[in-house]
Protein backbone atom coordinates (compact mmCIF):
# COMPACT_ATOMS: atom_id res chain seq x y z
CA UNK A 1 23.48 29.83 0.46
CA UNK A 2 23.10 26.53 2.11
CA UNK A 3 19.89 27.29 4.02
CA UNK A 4 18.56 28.29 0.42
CA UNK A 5 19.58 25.24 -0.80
CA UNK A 6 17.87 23.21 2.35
CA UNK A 7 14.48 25.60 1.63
CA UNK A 8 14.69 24.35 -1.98
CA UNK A 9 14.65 20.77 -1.21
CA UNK A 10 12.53 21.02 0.99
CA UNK A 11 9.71 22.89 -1.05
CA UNK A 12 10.67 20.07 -4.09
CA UNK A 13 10.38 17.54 -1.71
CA UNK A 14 7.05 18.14 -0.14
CA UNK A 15 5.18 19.13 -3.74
CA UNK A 16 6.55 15.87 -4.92
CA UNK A 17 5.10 14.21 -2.47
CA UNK A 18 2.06 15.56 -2.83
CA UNK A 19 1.90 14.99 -6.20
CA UNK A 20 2.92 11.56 -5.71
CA UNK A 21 -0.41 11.29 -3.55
CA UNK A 22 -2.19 12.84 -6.02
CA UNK A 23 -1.06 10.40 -8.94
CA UNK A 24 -2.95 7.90 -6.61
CA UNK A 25 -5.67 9.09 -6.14
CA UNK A 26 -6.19 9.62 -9.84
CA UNK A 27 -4.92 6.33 -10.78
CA UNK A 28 -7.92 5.04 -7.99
CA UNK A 29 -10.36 6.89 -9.58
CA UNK A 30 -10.16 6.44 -13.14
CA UNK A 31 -9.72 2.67 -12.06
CA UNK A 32 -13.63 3.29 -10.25
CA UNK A 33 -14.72 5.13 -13.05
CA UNK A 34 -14.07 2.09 -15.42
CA UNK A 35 -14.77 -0.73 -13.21
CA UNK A 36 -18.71 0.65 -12.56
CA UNK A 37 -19.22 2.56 -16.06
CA UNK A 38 -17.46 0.62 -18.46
CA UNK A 39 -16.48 -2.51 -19.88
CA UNK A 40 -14.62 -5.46 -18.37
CA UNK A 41 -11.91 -5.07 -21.01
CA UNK A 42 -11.52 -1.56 -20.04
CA UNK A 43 -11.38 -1.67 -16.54
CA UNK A 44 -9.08 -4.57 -17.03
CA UNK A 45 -6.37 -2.04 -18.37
CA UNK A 46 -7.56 0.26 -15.85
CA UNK A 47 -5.81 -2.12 -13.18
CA UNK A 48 -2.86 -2.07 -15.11
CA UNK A 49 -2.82 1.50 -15.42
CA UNK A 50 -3.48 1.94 -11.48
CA UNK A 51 -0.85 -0.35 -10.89
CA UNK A 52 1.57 1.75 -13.08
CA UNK A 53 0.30 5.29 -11.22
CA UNK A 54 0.74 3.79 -7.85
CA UNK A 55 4.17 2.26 -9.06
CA UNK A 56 5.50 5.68 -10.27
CA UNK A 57 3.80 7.31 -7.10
CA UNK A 58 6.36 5.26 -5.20
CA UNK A 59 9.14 6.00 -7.34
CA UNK A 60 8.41 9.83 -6.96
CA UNK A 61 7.76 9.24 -3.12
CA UNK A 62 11.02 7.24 -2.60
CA UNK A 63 13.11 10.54 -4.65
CA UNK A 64 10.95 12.97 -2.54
CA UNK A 65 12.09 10.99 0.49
CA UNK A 66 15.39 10.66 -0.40
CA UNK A 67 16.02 14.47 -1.28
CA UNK A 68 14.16 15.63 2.14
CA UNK A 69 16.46 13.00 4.31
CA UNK A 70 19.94 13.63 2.67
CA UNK A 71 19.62 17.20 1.81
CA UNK A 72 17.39 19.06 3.88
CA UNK A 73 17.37 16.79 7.54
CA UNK A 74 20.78 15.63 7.45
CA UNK A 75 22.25 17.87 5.04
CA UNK A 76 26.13 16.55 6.68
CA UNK A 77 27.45 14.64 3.19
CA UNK A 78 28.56 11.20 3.49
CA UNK A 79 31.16 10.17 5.41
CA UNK A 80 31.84 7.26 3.92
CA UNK A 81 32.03 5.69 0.12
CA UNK A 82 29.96 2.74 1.60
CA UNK A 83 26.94 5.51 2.55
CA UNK A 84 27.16 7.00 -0.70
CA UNK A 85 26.99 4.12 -2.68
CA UNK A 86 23.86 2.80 -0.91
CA UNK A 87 21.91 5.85 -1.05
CA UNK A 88 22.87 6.00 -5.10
CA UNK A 89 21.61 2.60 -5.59
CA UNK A 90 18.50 3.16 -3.54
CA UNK A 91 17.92 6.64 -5.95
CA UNK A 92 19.00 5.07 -8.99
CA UNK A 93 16.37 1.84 -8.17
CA UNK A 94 13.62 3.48 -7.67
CA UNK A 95 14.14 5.62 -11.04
CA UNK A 96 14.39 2.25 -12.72
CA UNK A 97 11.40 0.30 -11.45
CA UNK A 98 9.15 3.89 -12.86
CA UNK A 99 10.53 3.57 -15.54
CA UNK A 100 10.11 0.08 -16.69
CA UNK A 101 6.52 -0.38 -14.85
CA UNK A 102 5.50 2.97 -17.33
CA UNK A 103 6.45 0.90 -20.40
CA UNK A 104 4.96 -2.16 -19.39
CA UNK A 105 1.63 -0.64 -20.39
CA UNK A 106 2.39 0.26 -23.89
CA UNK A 107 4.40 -2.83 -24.32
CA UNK A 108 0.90 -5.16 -23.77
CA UNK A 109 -1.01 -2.62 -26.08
CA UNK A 110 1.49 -2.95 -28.72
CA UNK A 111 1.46 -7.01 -28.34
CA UNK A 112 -2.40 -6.46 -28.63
CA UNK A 113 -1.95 -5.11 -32.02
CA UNK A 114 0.86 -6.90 -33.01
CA UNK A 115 -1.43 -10.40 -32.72
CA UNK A 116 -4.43 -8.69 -34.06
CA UNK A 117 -2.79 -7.81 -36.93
CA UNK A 118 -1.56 -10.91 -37.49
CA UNK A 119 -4.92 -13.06 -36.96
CA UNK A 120 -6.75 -10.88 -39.81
């Protein structure tokens, strides 16, 4: 049962990854596709939206990372609380930072409106 388990992580780990990678490289190209086809204004949120895919990449990266180093290469437990408590914070932090990068996005769209609405 525990070399399934290791297997399992492992396989999560690496198609995270690579879908972290992935996420990149589509936040690069849109962010091409708008800078040389499009508007300024557009490609302007394009940078904000690359910013956000390369954020969340990381996020997703950091998990992957996290999953193939304490479950699949070390695979012991902690010994200590101390240990424990780091590695949850590191997990935990990166969760967070996705999260509130992906909002920032919608947050400056709905300002947008917001004052447009207002200036009519």
């Amino acid at each position: 049962m525990h070399i399934l388990a290791r297997t399992t992580f492992a396989a999560a780990s690496i198609l995270l990854m690579l879908l972290a990678v992935l996420l990149v490289g589509f936040g690069l190209s849109d962010l091409v596709t708008q800078l040389f086809h499009r508007s300024w204004q557009s490609a302007q949120t394009a940078v904000v939206h690359a910013i956000s895919y390369v954020v969340i990449a990381l996020a997703v990266f950091d998990v992957a990372k996290y999953f193939m180093e304490e479950e699949v290469i070390l695979s012991r437990g902690k010994h200590t609380l101390a240990e424990a408590r780091v590695s949850l914070t590191k997990f935990i932090t990166s969760i967070i930072i996705a999260v509130f990068v992906e909002g920032y996005p919608l947050l400056r769209q709905a300002g947008v409106r917001y004052s447009s609405m207002h200036l009519r």
